[in-house]
N, C-alpha and C. Protein backbone atom coordinates (compact mmCIF):
# COMPACT_ATOMS: atom_id res chain seq x y z
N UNK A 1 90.16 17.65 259.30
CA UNK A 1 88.93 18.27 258.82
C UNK A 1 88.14 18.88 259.97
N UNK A 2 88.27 18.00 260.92
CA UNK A 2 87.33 18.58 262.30
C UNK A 2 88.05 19.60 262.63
N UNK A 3 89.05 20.36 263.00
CA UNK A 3 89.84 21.55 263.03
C UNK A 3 89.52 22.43 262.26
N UNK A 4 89.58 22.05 261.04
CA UNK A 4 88.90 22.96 260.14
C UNK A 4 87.12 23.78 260.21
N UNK A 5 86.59 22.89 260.42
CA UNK A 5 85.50 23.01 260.89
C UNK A 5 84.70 23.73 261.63
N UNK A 6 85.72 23.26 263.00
CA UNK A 6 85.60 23.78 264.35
C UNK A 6 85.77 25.46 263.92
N UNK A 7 87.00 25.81 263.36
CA UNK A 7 87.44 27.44 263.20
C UNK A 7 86.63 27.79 262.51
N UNK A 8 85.83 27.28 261.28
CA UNK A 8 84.81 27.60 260.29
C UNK A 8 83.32 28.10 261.03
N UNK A 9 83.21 27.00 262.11
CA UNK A 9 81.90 27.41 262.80
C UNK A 9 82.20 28.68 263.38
N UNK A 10 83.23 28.64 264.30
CA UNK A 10 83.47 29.64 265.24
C UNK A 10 83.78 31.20 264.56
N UNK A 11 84.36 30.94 263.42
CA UNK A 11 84.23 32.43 262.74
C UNK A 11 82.79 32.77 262.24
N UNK A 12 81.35 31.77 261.58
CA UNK A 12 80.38 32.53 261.41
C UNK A 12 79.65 32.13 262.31
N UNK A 13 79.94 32.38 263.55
CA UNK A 13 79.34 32.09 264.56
C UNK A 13 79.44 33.70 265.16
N UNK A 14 80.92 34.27 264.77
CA UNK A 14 81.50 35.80 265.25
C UNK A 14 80.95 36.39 264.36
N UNK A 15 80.33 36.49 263.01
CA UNK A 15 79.80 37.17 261.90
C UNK A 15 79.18 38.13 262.31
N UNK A 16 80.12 39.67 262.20
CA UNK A 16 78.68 40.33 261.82
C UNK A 16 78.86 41.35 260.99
N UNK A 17 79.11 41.04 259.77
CA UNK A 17 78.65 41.48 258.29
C UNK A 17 77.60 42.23 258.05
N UNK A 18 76.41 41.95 259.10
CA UNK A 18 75.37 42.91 258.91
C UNK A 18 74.75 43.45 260.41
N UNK A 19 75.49 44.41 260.76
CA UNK A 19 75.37 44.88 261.97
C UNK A 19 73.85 45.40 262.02
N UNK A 20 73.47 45.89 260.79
CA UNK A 20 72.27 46.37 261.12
C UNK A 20 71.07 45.91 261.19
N UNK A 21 71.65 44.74 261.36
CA UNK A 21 70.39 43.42 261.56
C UNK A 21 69.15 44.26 262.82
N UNK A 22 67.85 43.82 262.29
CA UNK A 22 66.78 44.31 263.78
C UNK A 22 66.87 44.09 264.90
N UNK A 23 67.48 42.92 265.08
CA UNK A 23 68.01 42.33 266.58
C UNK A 23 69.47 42.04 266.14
N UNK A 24 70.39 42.38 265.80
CA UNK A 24 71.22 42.10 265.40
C UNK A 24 71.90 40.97 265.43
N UNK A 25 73.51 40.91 264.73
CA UNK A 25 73.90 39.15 264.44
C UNK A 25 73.54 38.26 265.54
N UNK A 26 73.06 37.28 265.01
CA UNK A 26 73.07 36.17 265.97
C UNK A 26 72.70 34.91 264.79
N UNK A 27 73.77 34.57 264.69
CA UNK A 27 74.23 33.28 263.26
C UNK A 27 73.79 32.31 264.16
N UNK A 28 72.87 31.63 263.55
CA UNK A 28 72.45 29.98 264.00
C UNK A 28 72.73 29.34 262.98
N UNK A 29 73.03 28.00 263.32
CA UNK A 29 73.49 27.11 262.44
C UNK A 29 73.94 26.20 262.82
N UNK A 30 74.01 24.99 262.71
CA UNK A 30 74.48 23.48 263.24
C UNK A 30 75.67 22.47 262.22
N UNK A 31 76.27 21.93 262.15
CA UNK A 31 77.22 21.07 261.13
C UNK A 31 77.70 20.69 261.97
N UNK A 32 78.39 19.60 261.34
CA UNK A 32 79.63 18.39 262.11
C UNK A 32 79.84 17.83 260.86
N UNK A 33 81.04 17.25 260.54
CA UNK A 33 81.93 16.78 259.42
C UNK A 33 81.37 15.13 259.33
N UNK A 34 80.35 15.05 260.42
CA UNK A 34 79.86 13.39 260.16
C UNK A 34 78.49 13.59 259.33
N UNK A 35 77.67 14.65 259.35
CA UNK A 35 76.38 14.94 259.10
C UNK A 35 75.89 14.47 257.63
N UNK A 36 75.55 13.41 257.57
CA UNK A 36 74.69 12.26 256.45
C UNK A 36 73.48 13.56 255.55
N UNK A 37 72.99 14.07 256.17
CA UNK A 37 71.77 15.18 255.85
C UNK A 37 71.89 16.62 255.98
N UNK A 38 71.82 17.52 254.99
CA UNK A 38 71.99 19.00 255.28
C UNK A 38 70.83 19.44 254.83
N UNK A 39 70.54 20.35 255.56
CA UNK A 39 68.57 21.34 255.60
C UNK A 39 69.57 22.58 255.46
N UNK A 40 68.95 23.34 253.98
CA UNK A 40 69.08 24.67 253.87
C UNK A 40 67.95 25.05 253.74
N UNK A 41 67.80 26.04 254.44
CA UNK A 41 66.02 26.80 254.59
C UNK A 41 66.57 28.94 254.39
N UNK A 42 65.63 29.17 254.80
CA UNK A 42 65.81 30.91 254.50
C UNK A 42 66.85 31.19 255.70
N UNK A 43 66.04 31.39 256.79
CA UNK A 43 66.73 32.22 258.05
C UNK A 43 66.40 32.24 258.95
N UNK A 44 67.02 32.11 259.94
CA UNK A 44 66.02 31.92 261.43
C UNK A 44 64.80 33.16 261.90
N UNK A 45 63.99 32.70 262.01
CA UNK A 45 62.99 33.84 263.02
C UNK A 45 62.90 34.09 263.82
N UNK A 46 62.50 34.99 264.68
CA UNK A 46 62.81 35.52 266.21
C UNK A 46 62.61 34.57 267.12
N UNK A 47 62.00 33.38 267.02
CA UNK A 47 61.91 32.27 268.02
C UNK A 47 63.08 31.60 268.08
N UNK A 48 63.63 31.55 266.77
CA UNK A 48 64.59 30.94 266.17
C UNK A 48 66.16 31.86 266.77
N UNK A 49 65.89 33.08 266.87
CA UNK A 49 66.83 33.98 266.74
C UNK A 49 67.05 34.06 268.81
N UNK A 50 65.77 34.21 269.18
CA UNK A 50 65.87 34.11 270.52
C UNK A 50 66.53 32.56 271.39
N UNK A 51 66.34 31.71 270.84
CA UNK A 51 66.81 30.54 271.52
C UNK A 51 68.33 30.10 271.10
N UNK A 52 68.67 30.21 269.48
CA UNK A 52 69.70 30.07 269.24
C UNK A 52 70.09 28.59 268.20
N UNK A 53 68.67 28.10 268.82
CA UNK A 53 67.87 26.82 268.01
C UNK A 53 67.55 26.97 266.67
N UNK A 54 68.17 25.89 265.86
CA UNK A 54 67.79 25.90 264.69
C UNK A 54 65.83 25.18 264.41
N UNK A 55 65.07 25.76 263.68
CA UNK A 55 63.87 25.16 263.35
C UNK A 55 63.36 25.17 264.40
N UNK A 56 63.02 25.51 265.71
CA UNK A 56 62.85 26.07 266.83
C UNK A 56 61.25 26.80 267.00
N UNK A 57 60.58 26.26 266.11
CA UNK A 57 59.58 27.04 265.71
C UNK A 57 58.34 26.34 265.44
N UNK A 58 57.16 26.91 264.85
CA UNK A 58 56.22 26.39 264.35
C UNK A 58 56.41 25.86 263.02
N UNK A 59 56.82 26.47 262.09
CA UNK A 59 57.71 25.70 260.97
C UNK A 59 58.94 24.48 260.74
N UNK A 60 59.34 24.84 261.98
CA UNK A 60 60.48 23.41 262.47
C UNK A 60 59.48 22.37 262.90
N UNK A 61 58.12 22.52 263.45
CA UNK A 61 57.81 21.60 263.96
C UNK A 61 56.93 20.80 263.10
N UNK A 62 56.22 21.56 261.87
CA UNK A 62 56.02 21.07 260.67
C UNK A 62 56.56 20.52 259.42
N UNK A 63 57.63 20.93 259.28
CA UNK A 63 59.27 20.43 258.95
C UNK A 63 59.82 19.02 259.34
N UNK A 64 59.35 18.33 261.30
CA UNK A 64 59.85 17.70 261.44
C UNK A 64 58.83 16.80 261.02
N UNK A 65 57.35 16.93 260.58
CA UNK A 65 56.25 16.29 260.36
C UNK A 65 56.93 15.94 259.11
N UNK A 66 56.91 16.18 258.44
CA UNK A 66 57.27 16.09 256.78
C UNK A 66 57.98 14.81 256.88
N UNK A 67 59.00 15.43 257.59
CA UNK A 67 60.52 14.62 257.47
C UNK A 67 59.95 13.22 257.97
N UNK A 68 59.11 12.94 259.12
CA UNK A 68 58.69 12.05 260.01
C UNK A 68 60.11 11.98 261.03
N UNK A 69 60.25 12.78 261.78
CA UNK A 69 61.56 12.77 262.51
C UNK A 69 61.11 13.04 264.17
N UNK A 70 61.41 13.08 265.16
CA UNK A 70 61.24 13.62 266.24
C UNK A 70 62.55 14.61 266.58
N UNK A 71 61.92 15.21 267.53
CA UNK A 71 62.96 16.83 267.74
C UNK A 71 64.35 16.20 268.16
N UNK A 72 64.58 14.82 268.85
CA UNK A 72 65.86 14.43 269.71
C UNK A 72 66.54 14.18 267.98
N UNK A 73 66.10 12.82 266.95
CA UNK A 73 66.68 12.35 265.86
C UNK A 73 66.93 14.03 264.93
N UNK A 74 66.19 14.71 264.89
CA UNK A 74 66.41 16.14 264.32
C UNK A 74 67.53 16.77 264.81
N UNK A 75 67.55 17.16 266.16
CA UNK A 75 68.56 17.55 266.27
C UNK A 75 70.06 17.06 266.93
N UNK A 76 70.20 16.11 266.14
CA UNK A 76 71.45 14.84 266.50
C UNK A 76 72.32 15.55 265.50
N UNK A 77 73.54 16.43 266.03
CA UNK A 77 74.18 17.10 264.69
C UNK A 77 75.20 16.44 264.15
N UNK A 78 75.31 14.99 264.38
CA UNK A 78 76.35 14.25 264.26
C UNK A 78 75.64 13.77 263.15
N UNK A 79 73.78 13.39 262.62
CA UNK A 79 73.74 13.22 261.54
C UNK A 79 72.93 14.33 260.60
N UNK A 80 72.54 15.63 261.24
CA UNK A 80 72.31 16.03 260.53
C UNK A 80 72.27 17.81 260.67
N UNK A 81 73.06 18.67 259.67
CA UNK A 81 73.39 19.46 259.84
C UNK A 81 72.47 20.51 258.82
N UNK A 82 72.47 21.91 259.70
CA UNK A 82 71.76 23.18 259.76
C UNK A 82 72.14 24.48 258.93
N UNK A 83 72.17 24.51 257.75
CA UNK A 83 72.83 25.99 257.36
C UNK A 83 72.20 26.65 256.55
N UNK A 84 71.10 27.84 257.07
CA UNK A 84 70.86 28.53 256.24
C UNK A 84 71.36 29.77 255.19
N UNK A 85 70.25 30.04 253.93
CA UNK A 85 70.95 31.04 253.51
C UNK A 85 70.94 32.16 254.24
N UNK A 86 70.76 32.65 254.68
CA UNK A 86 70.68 33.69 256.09
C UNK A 86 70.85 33.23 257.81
N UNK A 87 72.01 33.12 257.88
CA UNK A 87 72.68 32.97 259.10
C UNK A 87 71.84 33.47 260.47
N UNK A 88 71.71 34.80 260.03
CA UNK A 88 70.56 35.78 261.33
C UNK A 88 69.59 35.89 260.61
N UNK A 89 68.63 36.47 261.39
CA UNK A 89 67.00 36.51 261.37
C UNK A 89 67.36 38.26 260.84
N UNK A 90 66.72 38.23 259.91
CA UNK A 90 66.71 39.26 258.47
C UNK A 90 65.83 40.52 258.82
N UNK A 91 64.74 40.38 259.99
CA UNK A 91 63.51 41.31 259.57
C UNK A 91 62.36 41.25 259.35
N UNK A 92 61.80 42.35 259.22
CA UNK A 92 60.02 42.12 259.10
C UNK A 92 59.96 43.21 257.33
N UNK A 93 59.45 42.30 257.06
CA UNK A 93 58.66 43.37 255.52
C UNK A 93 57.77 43.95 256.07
N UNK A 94 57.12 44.76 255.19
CA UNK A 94 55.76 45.89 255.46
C UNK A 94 54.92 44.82 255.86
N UNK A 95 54.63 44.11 255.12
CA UNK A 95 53.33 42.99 254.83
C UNK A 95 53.44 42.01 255.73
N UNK A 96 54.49 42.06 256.95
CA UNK A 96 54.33 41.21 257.84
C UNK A 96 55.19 39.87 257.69
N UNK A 97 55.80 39.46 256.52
CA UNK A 97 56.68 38.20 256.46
C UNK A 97 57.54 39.09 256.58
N UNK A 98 58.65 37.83 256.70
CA UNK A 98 60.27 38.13 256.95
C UNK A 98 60.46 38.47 255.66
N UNK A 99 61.81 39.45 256.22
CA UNK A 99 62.42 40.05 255.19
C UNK A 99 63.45 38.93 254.12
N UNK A 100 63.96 38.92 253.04
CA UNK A 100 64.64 37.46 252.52
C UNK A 100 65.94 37.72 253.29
N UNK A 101 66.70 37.15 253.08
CA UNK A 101 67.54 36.61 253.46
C UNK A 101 68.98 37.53 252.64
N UNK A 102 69.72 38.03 253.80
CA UNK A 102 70.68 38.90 252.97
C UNK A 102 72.15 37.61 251.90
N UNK A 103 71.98 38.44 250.61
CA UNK A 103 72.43 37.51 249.79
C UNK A 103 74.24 37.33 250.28
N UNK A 104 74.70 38.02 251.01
CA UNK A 104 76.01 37.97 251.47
C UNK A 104 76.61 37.15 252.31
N UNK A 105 75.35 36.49 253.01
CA UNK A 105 75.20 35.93 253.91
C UNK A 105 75.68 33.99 253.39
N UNK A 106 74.86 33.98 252.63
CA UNK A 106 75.46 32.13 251.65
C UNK A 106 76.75 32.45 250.90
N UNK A 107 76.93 33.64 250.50
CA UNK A 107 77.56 34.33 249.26
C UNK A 107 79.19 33.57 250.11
N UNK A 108 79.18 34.10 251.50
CA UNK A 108 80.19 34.17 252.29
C UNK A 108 80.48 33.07 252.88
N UNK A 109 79.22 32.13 253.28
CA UNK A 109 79.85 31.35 254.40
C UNK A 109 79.34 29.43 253.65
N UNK A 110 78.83 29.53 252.88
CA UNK A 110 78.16 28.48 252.56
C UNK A 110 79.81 27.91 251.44
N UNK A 111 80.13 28.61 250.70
CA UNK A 111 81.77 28.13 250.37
C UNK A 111 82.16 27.83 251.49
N UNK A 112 82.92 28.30 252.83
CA UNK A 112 82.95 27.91 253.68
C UNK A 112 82.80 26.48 254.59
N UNK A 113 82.16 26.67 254.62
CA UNK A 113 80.92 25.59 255.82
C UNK A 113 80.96 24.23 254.77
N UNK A 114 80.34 24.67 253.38
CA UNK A 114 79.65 23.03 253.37
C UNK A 114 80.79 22.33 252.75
N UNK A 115 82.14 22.48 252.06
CA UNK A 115 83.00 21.87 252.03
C UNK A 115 83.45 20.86 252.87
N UNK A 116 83.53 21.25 254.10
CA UNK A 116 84.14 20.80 254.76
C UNK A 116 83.07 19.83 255.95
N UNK A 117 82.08 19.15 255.20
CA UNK A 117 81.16 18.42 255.71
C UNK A 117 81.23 17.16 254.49
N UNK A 118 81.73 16.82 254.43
CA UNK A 118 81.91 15.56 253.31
C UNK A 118 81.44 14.23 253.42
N UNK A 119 80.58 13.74 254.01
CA UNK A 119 79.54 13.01 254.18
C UNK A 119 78.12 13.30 254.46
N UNK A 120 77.94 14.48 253.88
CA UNK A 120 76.83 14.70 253.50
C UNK A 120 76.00 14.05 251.93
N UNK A 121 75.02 13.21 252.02
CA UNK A 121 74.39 12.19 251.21
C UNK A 121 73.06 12.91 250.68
N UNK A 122 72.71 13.78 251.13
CA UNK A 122 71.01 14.44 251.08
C UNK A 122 71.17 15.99 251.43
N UNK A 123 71.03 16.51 250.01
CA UNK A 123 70.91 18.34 250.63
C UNK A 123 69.12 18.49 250.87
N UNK A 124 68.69 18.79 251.97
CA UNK A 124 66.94 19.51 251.41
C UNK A 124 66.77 20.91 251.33
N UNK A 125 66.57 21.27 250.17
CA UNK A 125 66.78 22.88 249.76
C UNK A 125 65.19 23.25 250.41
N UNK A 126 65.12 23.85 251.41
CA UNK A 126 63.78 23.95 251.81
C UNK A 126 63.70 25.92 251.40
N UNK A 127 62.32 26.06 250.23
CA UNK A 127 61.72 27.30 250.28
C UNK A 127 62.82 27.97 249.41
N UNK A 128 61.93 28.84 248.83
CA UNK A 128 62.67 29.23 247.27
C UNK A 128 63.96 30.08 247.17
N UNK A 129 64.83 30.61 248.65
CA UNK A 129 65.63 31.19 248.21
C UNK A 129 66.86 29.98 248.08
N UNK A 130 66.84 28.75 248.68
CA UNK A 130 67.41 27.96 248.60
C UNK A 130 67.89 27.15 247.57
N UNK A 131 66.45 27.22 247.15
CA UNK A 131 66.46 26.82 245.51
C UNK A 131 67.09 27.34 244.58
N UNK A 132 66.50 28.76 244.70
CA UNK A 132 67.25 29.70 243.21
C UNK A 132 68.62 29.90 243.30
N UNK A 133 69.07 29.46 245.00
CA UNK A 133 71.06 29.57 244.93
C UNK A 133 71.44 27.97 244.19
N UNK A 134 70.71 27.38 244.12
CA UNK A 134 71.46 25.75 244.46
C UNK A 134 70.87 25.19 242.88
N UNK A 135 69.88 25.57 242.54
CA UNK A 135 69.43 25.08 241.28
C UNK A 135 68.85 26.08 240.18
N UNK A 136 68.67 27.32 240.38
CA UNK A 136 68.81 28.28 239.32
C UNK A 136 67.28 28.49 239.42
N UNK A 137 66.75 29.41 238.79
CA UNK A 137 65.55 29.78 238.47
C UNK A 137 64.35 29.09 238.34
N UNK A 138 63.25 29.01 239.05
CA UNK A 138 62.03 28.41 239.05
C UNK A 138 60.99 28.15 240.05
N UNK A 139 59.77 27.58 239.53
CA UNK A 139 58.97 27.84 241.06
C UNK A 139 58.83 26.41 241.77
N UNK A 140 58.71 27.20 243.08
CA UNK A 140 58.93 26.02 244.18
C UNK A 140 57.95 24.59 244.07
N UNK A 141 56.89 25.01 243.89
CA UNK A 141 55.84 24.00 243.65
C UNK A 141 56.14 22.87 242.89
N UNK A 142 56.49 23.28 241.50
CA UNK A 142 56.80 22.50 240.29
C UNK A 142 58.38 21.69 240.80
N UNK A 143 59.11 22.51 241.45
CA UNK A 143 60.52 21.97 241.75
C UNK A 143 59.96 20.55 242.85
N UNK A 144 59.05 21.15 243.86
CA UNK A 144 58.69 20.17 245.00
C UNK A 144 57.38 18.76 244.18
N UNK A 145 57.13 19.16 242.95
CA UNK A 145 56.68 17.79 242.14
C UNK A 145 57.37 16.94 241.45
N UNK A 146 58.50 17.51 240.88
CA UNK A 146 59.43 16.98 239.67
C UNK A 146 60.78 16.57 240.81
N UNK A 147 60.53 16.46 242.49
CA UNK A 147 61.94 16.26 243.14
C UNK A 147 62.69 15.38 242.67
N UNK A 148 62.47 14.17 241.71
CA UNK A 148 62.98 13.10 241.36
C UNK A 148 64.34 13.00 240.64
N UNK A 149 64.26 14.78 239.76
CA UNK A 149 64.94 15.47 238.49
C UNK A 149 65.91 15.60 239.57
N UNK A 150 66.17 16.23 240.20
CA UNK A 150 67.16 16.59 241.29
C UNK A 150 67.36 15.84 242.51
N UNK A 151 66.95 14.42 242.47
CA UNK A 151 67.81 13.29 243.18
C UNK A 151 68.98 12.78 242.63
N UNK A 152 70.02 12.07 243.53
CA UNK A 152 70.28 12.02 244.50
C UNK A 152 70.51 13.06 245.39
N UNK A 153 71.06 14.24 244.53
CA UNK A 153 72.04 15.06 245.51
C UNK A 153 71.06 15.91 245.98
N UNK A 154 70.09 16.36 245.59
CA UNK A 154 68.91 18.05 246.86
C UNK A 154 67.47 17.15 246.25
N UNK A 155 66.43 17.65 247.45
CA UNK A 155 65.35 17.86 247.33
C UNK A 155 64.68 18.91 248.00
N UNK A 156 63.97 19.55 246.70
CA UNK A 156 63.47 20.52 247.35
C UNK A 156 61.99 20.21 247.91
N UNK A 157 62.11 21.76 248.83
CA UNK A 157 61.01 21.30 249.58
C UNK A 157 60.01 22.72 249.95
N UNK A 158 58.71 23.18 250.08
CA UNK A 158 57.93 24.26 250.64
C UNK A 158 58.56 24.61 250.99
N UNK A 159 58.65 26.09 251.96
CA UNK A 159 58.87 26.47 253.20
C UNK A 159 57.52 25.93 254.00
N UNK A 160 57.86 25.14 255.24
CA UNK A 160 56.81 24.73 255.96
C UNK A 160 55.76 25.61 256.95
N UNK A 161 56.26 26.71 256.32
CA UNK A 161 55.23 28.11 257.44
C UNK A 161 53.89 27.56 257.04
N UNK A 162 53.07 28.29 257.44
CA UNK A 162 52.05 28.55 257.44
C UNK A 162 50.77 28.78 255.96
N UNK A 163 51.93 29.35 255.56
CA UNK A 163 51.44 30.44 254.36
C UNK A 163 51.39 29.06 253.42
N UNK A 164 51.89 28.07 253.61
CA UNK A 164 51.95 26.57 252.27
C UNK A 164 51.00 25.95 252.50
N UNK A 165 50.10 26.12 253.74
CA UNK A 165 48.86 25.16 254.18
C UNK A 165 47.78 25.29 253.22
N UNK A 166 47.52 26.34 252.60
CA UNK A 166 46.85 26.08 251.27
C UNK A 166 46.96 25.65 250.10
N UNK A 167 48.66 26.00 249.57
CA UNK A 167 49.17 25.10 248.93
C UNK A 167 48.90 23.77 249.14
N UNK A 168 49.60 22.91 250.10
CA UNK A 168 49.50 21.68 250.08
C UNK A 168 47.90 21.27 250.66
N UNK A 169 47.03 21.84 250.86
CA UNK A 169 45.55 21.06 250.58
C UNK A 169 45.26 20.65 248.84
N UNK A 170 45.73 22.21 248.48
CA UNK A 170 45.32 21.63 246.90
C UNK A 170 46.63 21.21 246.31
N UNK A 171 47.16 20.54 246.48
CA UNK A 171 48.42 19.36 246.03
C UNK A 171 48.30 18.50 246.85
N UNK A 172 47.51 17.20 246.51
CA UNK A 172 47.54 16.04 246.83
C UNK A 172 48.67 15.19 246.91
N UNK A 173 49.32 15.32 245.43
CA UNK A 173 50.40 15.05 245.33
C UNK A 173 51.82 14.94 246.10
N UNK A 174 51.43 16.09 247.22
CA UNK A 174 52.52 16.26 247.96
C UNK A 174 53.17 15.26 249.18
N UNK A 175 51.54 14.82 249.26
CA UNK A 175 51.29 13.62 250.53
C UNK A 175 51.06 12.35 250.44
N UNK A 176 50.73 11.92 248.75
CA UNK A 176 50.62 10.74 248.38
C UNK A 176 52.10 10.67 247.73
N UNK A 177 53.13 11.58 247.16
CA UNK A 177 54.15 11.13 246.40
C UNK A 177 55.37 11.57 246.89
N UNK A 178 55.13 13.19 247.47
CA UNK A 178 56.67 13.58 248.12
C UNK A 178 56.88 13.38 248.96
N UNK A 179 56.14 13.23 250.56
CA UNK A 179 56.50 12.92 251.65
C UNK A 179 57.01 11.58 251.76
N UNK A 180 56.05 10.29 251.45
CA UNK A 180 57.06 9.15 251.69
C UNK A 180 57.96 8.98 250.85
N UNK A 181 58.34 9.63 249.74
CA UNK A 181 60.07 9.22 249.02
C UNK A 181 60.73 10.01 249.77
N UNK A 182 60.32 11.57 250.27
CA UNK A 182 61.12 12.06 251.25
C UNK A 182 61.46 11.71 252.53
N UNK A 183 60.62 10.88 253.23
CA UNK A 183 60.97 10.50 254.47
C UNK A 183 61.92 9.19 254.09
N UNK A 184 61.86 8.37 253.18
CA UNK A 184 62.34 7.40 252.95
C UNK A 184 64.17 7.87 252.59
N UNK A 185 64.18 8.62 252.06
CA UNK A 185 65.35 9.66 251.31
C UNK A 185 66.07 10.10 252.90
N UNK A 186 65.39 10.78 253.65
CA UNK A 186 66.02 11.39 254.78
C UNK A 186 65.86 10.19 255.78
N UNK A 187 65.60 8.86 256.22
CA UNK A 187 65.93 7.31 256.73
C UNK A 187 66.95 7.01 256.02
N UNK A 188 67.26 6.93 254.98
CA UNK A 188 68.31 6.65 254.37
C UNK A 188 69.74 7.40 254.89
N UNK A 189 69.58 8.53 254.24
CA UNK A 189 70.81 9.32 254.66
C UNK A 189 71.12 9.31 255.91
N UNK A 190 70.30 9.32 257.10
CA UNK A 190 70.57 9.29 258.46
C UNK A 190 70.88 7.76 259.26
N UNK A 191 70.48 6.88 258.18
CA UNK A 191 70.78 5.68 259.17
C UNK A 191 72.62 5.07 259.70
């Protein structure tokens, strides 16, 4: 399986399907065939895209708040592995967020990749394009209240940017009910 793997990384690691990326390919992504926990999120961002680092960011670092994790236990890829639906960093919209995430991008490599990680115990579908591949149509909020419906196997989760800090003031809920079953959920899978 680790052979397998190994060639799996190393080909979408060579990806470039979308040459016309703004800064072009540069696939981040982390796995190992031991990894207890998998984080699917959108796509890396230029901090993200410049270092090569997954979650590498101001959102990774709110991400690791959630989780209650520190950056060394985060990024231990032996328990926990990295694959977004967008491999490279996508772009800027007019309006200043990133562009989504090109759909060719999971379409291609996520058959791939997550097969061949088979001790994976905990998917966290983080931020809605994750969601609508993995669980079908609906909004993130309601998905990130009802996470219970979709335990054991995913929990979803915000995207931890910026833009959710108003969200989660007015959802209480999020901090009295999802964070500690989620941190408890992601202790579990990683121990």
């Amino acid at each position: 399986m680790t052979r397998a793997l190994d060639r799996a990384v190393a080909q979408a690691r060579a990806c470039t399907l979308c040459p016309d990326l703004p800064l072009g390919p540069r696939p981040v992504l982390r796995v190992s065939s031991t990894a207890r926990l998998l984080i699917i999120g959108q796509a890396p961002g230029t901090r993200v895209h410049a270092t090569g680092i997954p979650w590498n960011d101001p959102s990774g670092d709110r991400l690791r708040t959630w989780l209650a994790l520190d950056r060394d236990t985060f990024c231990d890829t032996a328990r926990i592995a990295i694959v977004p639906m967008g491999l490279c960093y996508p772009g800027r919209l007019p309006n200043g967020g990133d562009a989504p995430p090109r759909p060719i991008c999971a379409a291609t490599w996520h058959p791939v990749l997550l097969p061949l990680m088979p001790a994976i115990a905990l998917t966290l579908l983080v931020g809605s394009y994750a969601q609508a591949r993995l669980l079908g149509p609906g909004a993130v909020g309601d998905r990130v209240l009802r996470f219970r419906d979709f335990l054991p196997r995913h929990f979803p989760l915000p995207h931890p940017s910026w833009r959710t800090t108003a969200w989660e003031r007015h959802t209480p809920r999020f901090a009295t009910d999802v964070l500690p079953a989620l941190r408890a959920m992601v202790r579990n899978a990683i121990k």
